[in-house]
Protein backbone atom coordinates (compact mmCIF):
# COMPACT_ATOMS: atom_id res chain seq x y z
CA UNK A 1 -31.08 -32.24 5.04
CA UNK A 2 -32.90 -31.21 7.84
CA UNK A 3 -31.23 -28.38 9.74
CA UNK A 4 -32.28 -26.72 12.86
CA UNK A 5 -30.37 -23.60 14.26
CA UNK A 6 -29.00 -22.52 17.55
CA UNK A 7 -27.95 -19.00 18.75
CA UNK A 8 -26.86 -17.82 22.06
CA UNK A 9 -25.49 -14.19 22.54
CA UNK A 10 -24.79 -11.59 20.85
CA UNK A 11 -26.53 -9.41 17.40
CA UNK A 12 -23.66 -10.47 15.71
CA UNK A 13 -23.90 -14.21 16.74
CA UNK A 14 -27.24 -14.26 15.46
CA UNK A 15 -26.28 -12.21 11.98
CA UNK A 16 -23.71 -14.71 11.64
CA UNK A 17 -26.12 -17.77 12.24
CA UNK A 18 -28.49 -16.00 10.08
CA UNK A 19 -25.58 -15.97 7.21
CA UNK A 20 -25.20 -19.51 7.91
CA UNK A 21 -28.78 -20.75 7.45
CA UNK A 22 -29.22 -18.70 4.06
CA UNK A 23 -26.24 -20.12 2.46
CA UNK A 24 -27.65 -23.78 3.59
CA UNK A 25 -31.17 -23.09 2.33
CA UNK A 26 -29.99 -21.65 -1.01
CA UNK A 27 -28.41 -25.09 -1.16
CA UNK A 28 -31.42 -26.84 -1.13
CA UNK A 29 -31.41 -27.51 2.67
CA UNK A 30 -34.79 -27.26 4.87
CA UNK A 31 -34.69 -24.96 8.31
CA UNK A 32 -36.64 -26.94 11.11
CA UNK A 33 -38.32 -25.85 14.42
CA UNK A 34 -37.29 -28.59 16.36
CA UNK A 35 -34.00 -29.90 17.12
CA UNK A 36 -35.53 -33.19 17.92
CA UNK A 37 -36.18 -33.98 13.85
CA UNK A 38 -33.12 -32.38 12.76
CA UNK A 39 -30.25 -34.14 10.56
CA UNK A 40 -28.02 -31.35 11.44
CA UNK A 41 -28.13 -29.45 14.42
CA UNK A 42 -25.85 -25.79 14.65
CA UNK A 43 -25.02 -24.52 18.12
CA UNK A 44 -23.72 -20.69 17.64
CA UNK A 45 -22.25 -20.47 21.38
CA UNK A 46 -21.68 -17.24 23.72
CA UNK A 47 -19.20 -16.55 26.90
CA UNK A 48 -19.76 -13.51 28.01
CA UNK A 49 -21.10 -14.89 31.49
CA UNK A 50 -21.01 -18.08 33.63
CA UNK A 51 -24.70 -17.96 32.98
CA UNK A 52 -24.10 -18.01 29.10
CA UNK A 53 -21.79 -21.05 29.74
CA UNK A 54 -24.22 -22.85 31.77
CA UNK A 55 -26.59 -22.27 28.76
CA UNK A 56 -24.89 -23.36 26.33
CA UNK A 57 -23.65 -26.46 27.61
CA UNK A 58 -27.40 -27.68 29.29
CA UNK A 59 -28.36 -27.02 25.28
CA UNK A 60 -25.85 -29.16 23.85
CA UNK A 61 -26.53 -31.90 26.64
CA UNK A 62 -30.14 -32.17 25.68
CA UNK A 63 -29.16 -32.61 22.47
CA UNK A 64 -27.19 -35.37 22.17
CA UNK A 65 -28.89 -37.26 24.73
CA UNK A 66 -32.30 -36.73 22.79
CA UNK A 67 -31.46 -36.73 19.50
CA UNK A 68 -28.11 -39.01 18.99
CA UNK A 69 -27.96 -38.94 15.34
CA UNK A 70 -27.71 -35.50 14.76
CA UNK A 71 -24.74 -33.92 13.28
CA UNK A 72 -24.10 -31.18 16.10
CA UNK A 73 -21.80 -28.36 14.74
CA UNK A 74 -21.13 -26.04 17.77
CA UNK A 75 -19.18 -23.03 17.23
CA UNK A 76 -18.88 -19.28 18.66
CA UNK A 77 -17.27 -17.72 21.90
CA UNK A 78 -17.66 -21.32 24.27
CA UNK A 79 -16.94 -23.70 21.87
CA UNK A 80 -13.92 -21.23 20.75
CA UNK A 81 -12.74 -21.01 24.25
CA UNK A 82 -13.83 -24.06 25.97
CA UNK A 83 -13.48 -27.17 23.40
CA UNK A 84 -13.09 -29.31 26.12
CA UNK A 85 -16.07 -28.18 27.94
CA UNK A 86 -18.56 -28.56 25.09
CA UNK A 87 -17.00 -31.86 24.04
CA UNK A 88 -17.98 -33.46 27.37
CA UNK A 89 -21.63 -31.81 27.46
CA UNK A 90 -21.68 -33.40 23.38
CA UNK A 91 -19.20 -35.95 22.80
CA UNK A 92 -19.76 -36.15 19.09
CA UNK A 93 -19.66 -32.59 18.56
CA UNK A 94 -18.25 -30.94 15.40
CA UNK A 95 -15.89 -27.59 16.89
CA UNK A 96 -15.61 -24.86 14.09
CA UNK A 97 -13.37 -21.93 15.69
CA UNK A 98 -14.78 -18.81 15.35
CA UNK A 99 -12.44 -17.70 12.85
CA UNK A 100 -13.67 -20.81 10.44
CA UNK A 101 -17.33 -20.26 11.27
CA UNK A 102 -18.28 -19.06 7.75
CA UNK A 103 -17.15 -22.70 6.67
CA UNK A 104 -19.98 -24.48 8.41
CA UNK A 105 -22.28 -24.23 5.26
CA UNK A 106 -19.47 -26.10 3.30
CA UNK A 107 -18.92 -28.95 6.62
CA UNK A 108 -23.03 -29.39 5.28
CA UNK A 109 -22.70 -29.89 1.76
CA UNK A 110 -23.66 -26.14 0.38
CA UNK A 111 -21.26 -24.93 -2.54
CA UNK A 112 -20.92 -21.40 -1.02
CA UNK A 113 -19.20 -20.55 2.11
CA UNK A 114 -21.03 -17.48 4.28
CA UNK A 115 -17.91 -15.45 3.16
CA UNK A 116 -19.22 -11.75 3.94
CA UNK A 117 -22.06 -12.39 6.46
CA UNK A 118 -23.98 -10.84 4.17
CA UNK A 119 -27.94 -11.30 5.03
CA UNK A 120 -30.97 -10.99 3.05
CA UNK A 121 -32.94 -10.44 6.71
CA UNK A 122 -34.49 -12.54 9.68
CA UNK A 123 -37.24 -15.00 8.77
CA UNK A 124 -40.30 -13.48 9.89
CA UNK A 125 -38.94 -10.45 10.86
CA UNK A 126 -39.26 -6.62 10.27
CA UNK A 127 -35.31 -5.70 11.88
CA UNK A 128 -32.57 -6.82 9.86
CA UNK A 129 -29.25 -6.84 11.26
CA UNK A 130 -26.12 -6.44 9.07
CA UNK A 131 -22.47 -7.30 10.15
CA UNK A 132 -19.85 -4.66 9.51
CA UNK A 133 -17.04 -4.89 11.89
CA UNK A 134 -15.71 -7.74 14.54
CA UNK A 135 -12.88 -8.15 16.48
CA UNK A 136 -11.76 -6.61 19.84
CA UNK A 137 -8.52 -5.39 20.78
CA UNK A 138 -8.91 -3.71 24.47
CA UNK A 139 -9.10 -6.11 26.92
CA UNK A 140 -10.86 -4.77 29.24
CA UNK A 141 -10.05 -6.89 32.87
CA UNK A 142 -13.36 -8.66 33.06
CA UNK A 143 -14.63 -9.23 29.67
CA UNK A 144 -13.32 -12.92 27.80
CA UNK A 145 -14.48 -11.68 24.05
CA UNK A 146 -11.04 -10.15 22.88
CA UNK A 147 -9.90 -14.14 23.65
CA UNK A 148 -12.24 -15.39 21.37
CA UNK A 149 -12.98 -12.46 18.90
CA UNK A 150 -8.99 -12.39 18.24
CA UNK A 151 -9.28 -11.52 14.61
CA UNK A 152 -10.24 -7.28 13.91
CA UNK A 153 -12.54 -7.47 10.39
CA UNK A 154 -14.43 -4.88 8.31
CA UNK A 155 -16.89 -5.45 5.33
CA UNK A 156 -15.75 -3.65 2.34
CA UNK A 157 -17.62 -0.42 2.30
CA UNK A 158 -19.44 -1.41 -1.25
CA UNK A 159 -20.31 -5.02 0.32
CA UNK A 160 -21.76 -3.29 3.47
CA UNK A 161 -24.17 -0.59 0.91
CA UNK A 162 -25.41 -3.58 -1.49
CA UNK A 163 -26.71 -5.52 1.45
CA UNK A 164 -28.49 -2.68 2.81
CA UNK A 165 -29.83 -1.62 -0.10
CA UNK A 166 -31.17 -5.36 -0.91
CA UNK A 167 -32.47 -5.24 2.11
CA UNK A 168 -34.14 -2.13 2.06
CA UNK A 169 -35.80 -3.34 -1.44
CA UNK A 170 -36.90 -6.99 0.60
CA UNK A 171 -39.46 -4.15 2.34
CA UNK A 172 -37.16 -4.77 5.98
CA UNK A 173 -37.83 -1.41 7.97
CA UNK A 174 -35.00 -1.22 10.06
CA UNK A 175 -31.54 -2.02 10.01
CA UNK A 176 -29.24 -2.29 12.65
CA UNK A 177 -25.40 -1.44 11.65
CA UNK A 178 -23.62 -4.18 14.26
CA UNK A 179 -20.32 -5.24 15.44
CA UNK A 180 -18.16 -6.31 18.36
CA UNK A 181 -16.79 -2.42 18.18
CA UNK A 182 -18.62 -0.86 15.81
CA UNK A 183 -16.66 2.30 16.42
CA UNK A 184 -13.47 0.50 14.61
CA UNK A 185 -14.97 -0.15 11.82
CA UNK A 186 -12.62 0.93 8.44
CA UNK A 187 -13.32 -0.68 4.73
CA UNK A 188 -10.25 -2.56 4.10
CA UNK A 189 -10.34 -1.25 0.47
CA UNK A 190 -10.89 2.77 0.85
CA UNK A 191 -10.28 3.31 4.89
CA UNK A 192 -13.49 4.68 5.34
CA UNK A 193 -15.07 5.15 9.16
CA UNK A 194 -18.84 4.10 10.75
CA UNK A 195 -19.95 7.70 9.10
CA UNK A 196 -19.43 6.93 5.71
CA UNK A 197 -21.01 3.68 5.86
CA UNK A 198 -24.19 5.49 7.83
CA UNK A 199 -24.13 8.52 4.73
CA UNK A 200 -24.13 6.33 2.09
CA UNK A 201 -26.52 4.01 3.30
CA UNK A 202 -29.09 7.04 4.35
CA UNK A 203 -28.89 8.13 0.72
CA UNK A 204 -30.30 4.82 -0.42
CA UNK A 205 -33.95 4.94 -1.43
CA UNK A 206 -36.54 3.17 -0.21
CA UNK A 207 -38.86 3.54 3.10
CA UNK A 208 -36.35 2.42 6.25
CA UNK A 209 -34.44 3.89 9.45
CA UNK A 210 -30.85 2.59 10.14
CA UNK A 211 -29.96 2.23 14.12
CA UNK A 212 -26.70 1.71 15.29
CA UNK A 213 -26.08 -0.66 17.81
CA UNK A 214 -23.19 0.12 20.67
CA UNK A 215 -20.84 2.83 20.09
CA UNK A 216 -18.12 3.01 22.79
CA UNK A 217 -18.03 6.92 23.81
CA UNK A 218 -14.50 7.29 22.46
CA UNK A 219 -15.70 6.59 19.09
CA UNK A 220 -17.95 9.47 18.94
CA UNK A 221 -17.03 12.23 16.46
CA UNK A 222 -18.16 15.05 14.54
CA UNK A 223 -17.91 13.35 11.41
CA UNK A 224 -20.06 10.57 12.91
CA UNK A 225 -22.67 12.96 14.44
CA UNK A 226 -22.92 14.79 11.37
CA UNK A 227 -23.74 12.06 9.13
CA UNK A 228 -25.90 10.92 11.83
CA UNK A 229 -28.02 14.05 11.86
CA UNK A 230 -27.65 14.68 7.78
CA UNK A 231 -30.04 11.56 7.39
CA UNK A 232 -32.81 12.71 9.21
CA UNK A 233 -35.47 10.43 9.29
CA UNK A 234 -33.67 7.72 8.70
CA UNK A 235 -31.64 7.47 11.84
CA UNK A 236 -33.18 6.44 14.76
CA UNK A 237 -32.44 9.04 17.54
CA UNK A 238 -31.35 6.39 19.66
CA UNK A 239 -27.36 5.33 20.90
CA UNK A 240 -26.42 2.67 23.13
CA UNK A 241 -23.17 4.05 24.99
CA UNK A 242 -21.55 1.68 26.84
CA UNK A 243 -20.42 2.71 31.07
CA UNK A 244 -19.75 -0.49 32.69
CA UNK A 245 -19.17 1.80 35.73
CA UNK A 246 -19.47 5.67 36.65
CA UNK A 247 -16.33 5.61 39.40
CA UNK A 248 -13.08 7.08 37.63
CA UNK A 249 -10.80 4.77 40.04
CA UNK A 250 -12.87 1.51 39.16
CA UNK A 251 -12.80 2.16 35.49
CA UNK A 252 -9.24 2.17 35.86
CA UNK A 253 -9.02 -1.31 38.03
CA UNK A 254 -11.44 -2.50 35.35
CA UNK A 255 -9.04 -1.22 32.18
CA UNK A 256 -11.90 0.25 30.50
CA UNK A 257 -10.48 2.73 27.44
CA UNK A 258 -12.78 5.07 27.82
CA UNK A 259 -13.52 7.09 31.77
CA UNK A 260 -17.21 8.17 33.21
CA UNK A 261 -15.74 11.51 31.76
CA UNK A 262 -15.61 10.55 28.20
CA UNK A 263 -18.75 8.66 28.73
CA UNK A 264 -20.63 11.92 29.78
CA UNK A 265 -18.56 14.23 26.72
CA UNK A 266 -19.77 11.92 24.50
CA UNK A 267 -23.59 12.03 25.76
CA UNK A 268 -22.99 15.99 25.81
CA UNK A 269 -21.69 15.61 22.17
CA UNK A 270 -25.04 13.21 21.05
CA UNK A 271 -27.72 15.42 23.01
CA UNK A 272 -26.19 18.69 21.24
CA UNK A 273 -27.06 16.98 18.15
CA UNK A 274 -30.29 15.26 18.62
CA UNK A 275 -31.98 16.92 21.11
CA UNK A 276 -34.44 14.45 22.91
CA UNK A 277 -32.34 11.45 22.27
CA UNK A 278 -32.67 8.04 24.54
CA UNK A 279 -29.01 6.67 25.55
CA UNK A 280 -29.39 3.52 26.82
CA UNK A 281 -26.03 1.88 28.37
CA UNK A 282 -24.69 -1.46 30.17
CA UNK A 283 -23.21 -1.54 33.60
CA UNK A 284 -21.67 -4.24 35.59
CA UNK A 285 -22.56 -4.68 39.33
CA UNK A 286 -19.97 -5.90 41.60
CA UNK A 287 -16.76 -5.80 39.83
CA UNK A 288 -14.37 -7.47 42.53
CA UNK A 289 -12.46 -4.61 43.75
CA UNK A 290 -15.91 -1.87 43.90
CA UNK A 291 -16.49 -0.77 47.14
CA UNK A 292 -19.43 0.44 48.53
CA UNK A 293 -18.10 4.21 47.62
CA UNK A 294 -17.58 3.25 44.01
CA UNK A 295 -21.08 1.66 43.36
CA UNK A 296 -22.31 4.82 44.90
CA UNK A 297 -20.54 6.40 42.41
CA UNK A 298 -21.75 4.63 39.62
CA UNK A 299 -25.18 4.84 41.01
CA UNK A 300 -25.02 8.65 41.31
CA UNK A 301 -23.68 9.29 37.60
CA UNK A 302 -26.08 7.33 36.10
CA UNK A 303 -28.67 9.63 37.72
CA UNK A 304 -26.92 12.41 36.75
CA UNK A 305 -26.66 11.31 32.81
CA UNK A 306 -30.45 11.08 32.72
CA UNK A 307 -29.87 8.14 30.96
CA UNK A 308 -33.12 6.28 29.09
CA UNK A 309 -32.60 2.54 30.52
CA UNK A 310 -29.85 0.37 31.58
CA UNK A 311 -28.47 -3.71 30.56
CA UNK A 312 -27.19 -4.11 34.00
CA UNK A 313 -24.87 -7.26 34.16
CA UNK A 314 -23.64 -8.82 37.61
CA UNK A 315 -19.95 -9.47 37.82
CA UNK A 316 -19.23 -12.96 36.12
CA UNK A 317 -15.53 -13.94 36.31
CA UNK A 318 -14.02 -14.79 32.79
CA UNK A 319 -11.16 -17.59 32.63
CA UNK A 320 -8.52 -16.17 30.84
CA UNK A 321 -9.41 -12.65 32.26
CA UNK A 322 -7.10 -10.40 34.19
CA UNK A 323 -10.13 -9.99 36.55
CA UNK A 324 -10.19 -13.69 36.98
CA UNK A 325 -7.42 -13.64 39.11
CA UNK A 326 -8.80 -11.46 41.24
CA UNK A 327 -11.04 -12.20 44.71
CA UNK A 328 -15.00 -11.88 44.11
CA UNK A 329 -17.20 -9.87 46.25
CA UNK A 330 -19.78 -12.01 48.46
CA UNK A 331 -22.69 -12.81 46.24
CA UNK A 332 -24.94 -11.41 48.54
CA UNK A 333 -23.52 -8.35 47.85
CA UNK A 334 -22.73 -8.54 43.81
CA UNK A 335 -26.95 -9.37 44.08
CA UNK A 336 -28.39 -6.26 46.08
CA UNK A 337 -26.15 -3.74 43.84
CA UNK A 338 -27.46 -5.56 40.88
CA UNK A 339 -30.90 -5.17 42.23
CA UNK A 340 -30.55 -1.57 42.92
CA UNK A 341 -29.19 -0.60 39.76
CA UNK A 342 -32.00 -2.94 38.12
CA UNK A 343 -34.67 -0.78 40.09
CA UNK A 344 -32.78 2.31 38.80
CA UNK A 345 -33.55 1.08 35.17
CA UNK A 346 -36.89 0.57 35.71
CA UNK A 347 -37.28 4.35 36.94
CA UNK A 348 -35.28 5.26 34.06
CA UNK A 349 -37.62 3.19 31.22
CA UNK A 350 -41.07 4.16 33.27
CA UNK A 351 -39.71 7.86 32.91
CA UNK A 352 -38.99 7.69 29.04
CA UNK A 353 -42.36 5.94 28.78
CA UNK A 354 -44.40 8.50 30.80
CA UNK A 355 -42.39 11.45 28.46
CA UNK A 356 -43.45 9.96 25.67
CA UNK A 357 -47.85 10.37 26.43
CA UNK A 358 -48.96 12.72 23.83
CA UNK A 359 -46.46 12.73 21.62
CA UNK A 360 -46.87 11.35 17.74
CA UNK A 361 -44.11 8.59 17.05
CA UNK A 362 -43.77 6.83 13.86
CA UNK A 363 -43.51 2.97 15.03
CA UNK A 364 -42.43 0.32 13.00
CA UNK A 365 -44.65 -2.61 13.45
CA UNK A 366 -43.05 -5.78 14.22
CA UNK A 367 -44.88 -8.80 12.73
CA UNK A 368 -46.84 -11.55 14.14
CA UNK A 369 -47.06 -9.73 17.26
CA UNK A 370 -50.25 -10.31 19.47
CA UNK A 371 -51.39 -7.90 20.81
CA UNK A 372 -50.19 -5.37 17.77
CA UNK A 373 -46.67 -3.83 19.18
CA UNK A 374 -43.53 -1.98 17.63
CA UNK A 375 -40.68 0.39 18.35
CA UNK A 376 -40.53 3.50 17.77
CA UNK A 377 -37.23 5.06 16.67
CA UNK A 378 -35.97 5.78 20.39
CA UNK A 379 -36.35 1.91 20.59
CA UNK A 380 -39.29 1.86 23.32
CA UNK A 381 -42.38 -0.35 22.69
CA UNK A 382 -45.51 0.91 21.70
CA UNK A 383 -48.62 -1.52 21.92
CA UNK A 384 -50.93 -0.71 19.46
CA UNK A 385 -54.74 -0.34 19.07
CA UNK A 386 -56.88 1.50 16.33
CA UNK A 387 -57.57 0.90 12.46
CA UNK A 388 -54.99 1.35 10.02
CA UNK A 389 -52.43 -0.93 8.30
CA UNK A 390 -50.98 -3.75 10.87
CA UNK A 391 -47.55 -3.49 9.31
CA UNK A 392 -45.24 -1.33 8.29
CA UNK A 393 -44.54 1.81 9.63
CA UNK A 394 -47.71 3.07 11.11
CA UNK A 395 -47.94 7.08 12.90
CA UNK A 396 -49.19 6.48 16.49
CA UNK A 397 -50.45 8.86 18.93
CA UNK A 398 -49.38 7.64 22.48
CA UNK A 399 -52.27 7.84 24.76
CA UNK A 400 -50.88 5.85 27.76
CA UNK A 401 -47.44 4.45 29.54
CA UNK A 402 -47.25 1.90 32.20
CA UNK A 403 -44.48 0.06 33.75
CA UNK A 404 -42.41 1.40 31.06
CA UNK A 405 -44.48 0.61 28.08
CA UNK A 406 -46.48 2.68 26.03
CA UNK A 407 -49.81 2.19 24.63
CA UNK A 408 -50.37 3.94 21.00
CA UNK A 409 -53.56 4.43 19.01
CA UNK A 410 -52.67 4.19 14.91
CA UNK A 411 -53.80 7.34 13.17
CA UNK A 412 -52.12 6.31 10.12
């Protein structure tokens, strides 16, 4: 069978896709490029905005009007959420809930269900991303995932090491420890936190860096911080902290757990320990009850953070969500603070760029790339020119930065 793949969303949609497809190919299935010569099409869905929605459902139209006799098995946060919706976009559709998703390979014919979301890495790729915690339990007023993410999970602490360490051996440079709330994560078998997951896997051999991906600030401890710092070169001195907004009253409207205060002890707590660290963070522009004084706000504290670079999201409303019920701004006006803040992260990437001229970073190649490109550990891009290996980890002297890029040459 002849199976081509989907994802929309999130790091852990696509881990989870990833899971899918390897248990499907160790079954004797093919992976195709198109969905137009597929026997089996899977559609791994996201909510998180209208726009994902939109997506998702203009995918699955195209195709079941251009390639009828397709199996289409659609699952993730729309289909888990919106059966309805994505039954009408693809009337033969197969729904797997999210909490049934690591059945799909078994719907297919495989033996082996994708029981762990254990990976053995992205085709083609030099990032590997490994699943150790989902679930959300917060509910923050504008955000639809704890509807659909109802179920809190954590991989068993010895699951979580074996797959890194296979995955170190495959030769993948980095790997990304990912989650819904990564910060909850405890093995179900010993109780163990994020930091003994990140100490044991730094003690692994082999040449790789481990990255985590968002950390809420609350979850920030010494115990995390110390492990973090105790594996040297193999953490990347890079955390994505999520804000959503800088006003104290607004966080409160939005029910965020955390306030701009914990946000900026946490980034005190991170810079005290890796001094030169990028903190990137998300931010949502024109929540419905912001006023003008409370974007200003936001704007303001951003600044102040010196953050690295923002994801700056525009106020979708969620069905389902307390926010929901609640009276949008104008669009016109949910558009120019998005805009603003978007200009604010371009300042903020140009200026991590422009810091970095001079400097020698060690950049993991990504392959296939043309021209020659890869991240360094505080995650920015580095184009790459010189002799040297073209894979790998390569040392780069950075010799230029524009519109937020940086140019390297490869000295080894």
């Amino acid at each position: 069978m002849k199976v081509f793949v989907k994802t929309f969303g999130c790091r852990v949609n696509q881990v989870e896709t990833q899971a899918v497809l390897e248990k499907l190919l160790s079954a004797g299935h093919s992976c195709c490029e198109s969905y137009l010569e597929a026997d089996a099409c899977i559609v791994n869905t996201c909510t998180v905005t209208s726009r994902a929605d939109s997506d998702c459902a203009r995918f699955l139209r195209l195709v079941s009007a251009r390639n009828p006799k397709a199996r289409i098995v659609v699952t993730g946060c729309y289909a888990q959420l919106n059966p309805e919706k994505v039954l009408s976009s693809a009337p033969a559709a197969e729904l797997v809930p999210n909490p049934r998703k690591q059945e799909i390979p078994l719907l297919l014919g495989a033996p082996e269900a994708a029981s762990d979301w254990s990976v053995s890495g992205l085709h083609g790729r030099t990032r590997a991303f490994v699943k150790i915690q989902d679930g959300c339990d917060r509910f923050c007023a504008y955000c639809a995932v704890p509807l659909a993410r109802t179920g809190k999970y954590s991989k068993p602490l010895r699951s979580a090491i074996a797959e890194i360490r296979a995955l170190a051996a495959s030769g993948i440079g980095e790997i990304v420890l990912s989650g819904i709330n990564i910060g909850d994560y405890r093995c179900p078998e010993t109780g163990a936190p994020l930091a003994r997951v990140l100490k044991e896997a730094a003690a692994l051999d082999g040449e790789f860096r481990l990255r985590l991906s968002s950390v809420e600030a609350f979850s920030f401890t010494p115990e995390l911080l110390s492990a973090a710092v105790s594996a040297g070169g193999k953490f990347c001195s890079y955390f994505h902290i999520p804000l959503q907004t800088g006003s104290p009253s607004l966080a409160l409207d939005m029910n965020r757990k955390c306030s701009p205060g914990d946000f900026a002890a946490a980034v005190d707590m991170v810079r005290a320990a890796f001094p030169g660290v990028s903190i990137f963070s998300d931010v949502i522009a024109g929540y419905p009850t912001e006023t003008d004084a409370q974007f200003r706000e936001t704007f303001d504290f951003i600044q102040a953070m010196k953050l690295s670079g923002l994801h700056v999201f525009s106020y979708s409303s969620r069905p389902g969500t307390a926010a929901a019920k609640l009276k949008p701004l104008p669009p016109a006006v949910v558009k120019a603070r998005a805009q603003e803040l978007r200009a604010l992260d371009r300042r903020l990437r140009e200026g991590l760029a422009r810091a970095m001229v001079g400097t020698m970073q060690s950049v993991l190649v990504e392959d296939g790339t043309r021209p020659l490109s890869g991240l360094a550990e505080n995650f920015q891009r580095v184009l790459l020119s010189g002799g040297g290996k073209a894979s790998g980890f390569v040392r780069a002297e950075i010799i230029s930065a524009d519109d937020g890029l940086c140019r390297g040459r490869i000295i080894s």
